[in-house]
N, C-alpha and C. Protein backbone atom coordinates (compact mmCIF):
# COMPACT_ATOMS: atom_id res chain seq x y z
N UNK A 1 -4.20 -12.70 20.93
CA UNK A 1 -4.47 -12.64 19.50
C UNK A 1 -4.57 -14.06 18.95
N UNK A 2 -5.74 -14.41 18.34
CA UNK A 2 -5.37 -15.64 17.58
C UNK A 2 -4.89 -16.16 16.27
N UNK A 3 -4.31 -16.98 16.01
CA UNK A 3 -3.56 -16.95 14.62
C UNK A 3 -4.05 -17.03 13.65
N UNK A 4 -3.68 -17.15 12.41
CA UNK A 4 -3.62 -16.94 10.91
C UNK A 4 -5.04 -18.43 10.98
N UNK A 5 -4.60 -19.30 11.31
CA UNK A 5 -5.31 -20.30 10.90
C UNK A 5 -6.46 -20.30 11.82
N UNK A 6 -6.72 -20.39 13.06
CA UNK A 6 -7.64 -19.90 13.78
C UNK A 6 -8.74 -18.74 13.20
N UNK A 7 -8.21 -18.04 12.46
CA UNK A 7 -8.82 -16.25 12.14
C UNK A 7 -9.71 -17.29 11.03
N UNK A 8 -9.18 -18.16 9.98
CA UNK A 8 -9.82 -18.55 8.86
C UNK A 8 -10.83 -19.59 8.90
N UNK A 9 -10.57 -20.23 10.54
CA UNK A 9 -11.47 -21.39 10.30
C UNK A 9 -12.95 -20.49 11.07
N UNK A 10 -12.38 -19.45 12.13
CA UNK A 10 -13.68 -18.99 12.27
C UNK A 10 -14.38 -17.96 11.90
N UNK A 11 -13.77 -17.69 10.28
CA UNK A 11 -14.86 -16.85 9.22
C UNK A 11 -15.44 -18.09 8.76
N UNK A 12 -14.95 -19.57 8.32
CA UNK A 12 -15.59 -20.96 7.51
C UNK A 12 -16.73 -20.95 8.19
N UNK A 13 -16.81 -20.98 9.34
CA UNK A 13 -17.51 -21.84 10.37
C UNK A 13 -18.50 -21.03 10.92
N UNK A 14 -19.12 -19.65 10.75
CA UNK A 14 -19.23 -18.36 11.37
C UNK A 14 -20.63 -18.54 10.21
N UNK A 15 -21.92 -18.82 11.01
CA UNK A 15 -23.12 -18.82 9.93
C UNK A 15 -23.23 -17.19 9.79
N UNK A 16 -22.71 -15.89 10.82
CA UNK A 16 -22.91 -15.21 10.33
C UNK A 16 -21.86 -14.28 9.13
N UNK A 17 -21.24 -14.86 8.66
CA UNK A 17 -19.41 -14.29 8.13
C UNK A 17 -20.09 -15.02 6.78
N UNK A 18 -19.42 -14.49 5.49
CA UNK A 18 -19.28 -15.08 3.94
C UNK A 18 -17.92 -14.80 3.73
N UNK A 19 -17.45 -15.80 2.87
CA UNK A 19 -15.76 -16.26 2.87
C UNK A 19 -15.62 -15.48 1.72
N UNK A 20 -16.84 -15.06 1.15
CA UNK A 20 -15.75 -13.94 -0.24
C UNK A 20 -15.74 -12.88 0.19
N UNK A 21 -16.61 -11.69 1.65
CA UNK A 21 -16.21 -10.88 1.63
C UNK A 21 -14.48 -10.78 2.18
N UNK A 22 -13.87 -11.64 2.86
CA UNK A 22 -12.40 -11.84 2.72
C UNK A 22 -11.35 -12.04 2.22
N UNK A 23 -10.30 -11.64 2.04
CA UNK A 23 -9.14 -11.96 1.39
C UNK A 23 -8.25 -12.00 2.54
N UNK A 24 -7.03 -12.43 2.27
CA UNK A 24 -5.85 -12.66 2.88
C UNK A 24 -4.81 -12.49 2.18
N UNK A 25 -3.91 -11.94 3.02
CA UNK A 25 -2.67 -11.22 2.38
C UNK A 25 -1.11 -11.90 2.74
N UNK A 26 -0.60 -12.73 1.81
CA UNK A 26 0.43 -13.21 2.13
C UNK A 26 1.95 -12.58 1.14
N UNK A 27 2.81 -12.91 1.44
CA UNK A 27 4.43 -12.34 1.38
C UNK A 27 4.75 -13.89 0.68
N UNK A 28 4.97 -13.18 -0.89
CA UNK A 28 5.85 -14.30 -1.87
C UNK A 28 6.62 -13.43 -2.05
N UNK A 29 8.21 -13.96 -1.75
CA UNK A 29 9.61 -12.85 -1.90
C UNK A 29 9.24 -11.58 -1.09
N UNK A 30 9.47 -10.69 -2.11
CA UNK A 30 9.12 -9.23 -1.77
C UNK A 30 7.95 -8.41 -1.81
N UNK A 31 6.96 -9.38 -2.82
CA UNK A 31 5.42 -8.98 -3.05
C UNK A 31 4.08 -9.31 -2.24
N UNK A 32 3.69 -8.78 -1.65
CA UNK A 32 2.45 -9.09 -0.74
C UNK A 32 1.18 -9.74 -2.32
N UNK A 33 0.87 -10.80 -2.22
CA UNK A 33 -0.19 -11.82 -3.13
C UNK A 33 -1.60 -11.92 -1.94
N UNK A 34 -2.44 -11.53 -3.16
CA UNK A 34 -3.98 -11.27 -2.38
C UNK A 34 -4.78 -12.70 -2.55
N UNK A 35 -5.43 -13.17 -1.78
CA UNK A 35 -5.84 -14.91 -2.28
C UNK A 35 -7.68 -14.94 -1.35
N UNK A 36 -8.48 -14.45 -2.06
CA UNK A 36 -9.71 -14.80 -1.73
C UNK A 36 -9.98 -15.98 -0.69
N UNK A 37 -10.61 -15.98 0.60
CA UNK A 37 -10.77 -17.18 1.66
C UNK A 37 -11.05 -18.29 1.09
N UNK A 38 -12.46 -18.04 0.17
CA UNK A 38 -13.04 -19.22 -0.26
C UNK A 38 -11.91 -19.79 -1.86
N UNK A 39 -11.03 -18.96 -1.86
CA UNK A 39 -10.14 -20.19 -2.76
C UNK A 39 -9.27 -21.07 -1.97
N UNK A 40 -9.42 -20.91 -0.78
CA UNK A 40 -8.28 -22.28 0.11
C UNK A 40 -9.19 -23.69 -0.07
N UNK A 41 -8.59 -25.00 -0.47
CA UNK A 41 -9.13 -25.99 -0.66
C UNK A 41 -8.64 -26.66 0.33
N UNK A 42 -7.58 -26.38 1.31
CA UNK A 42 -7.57 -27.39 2.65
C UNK A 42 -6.68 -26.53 3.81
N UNK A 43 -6.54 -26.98 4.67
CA UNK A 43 -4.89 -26.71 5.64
C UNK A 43 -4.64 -27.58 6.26
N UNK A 44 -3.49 -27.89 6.68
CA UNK A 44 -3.01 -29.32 7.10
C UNK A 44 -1.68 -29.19 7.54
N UNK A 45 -1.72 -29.01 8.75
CA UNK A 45 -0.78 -29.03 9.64
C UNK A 45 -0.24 -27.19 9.02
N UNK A 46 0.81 -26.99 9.38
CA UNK A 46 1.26 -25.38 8.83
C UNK A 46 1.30 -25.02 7.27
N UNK A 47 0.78 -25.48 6.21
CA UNK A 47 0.44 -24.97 5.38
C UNK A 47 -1.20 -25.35 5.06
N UNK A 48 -1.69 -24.63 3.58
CA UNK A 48 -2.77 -24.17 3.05
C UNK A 48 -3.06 -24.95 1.86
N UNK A 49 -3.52 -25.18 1.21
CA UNK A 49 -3.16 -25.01 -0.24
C UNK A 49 -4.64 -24.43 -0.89
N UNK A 50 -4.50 -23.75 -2.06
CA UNK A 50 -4.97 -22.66 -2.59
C UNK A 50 -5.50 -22.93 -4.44
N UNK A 51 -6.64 -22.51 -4.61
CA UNK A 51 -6.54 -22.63 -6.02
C UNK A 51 -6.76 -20.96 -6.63
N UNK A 52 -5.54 -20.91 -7.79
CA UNK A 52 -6.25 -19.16 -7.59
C UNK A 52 -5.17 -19.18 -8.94
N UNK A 53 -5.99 -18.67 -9.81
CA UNK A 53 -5.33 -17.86 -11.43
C UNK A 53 -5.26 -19.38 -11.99
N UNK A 54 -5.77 -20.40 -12.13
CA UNK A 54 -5.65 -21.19 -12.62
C UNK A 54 -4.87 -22.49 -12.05
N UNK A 55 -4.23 -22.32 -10.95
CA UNK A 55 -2.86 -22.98 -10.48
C UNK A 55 -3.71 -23.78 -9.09
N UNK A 56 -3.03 -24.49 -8.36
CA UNK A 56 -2.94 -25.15 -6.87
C UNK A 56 -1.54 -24.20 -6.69
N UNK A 57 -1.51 -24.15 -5.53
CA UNK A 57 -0.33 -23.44 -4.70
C UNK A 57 -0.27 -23.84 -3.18
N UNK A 58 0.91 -24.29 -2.73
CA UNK A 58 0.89 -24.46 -0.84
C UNK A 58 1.61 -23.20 -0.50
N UNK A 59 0.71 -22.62 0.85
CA UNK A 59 1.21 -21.67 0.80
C UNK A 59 1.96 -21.77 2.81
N UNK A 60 2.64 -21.67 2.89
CA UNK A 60 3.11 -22.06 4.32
C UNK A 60 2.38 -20.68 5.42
N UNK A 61 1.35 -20.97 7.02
CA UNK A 61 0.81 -20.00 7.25
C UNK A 61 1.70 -19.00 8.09
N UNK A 62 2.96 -19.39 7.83
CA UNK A 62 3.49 -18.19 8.64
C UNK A 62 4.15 -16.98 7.87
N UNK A 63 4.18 -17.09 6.18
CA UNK A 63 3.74 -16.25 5.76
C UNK A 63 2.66 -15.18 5.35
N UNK A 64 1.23 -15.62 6.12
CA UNK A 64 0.15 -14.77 6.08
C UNK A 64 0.45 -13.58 6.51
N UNK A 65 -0.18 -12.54 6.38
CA UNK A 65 0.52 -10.94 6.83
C UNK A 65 -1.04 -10.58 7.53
N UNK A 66 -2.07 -10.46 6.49
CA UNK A 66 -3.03 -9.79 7.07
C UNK A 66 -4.13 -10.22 6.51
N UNK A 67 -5.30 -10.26 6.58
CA UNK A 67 -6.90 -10.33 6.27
C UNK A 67 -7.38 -9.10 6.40
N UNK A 68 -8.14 -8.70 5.40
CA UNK A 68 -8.92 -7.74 5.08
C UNK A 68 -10.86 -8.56 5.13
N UNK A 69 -11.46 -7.87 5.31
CA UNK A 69 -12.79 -7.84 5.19
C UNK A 69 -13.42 -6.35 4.80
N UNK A 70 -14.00 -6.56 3.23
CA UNK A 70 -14.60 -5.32 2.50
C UNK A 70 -13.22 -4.66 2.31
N UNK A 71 -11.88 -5.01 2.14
CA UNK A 71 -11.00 -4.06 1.78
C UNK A 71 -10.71 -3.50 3.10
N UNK A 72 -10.78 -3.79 4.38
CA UNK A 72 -10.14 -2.71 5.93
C UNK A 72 -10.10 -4.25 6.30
N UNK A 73 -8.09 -3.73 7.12
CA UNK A 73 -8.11 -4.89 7.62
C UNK A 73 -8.43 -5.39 8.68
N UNK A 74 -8.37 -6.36 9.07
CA UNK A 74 -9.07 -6.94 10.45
C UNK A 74 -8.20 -8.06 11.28
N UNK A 75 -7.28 -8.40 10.63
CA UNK A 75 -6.14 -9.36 11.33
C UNK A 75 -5.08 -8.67 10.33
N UNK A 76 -4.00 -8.57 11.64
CA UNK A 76 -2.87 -8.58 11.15
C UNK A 76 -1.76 -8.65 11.98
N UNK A 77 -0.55 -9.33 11.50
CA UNK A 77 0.46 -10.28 12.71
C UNK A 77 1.36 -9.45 12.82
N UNK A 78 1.88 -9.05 13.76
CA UNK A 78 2.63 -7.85 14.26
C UNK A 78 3.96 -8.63 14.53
């Protein structure tokens, strides 16, 4: 299986893939937070950082849970 960050660089990089049909699903506290691909503005070393509702956010990737594409998911870390 390849990881969280691996899964994202090869939807970026993928002439046939578009980064908005994806989202990614990460765990803040107790709430799973939904964050569109194409709002990540970098990753660098084990975190992300993110622009989304107005804010920057780092989001660390070993909280990622799952990726969806069209809403069905397609990665998810067991």
């Amino acid at each position: 299986m390849i990881t969280a960050k691996q899964f994202i660089k090869k939807v970026q990089f993928d002439p046939n893939e578009k980064e908005a049909n994806y989202q990614l699903v990460y765990l803040n506290f107790n709430s799973e937070v939904y964050v569109e691909l194409d709002e990540i503005l970098s990753m660098d070393g084990n975190f992300m950082t993110v622009f989304q509702n107005s804010k920057r956010a780092e989001i660390p990737m070993h909280r990622i849970r799952k990726f969806l594409k069209n809403e069905e998911v397609v990665w998810e870390r067991k």
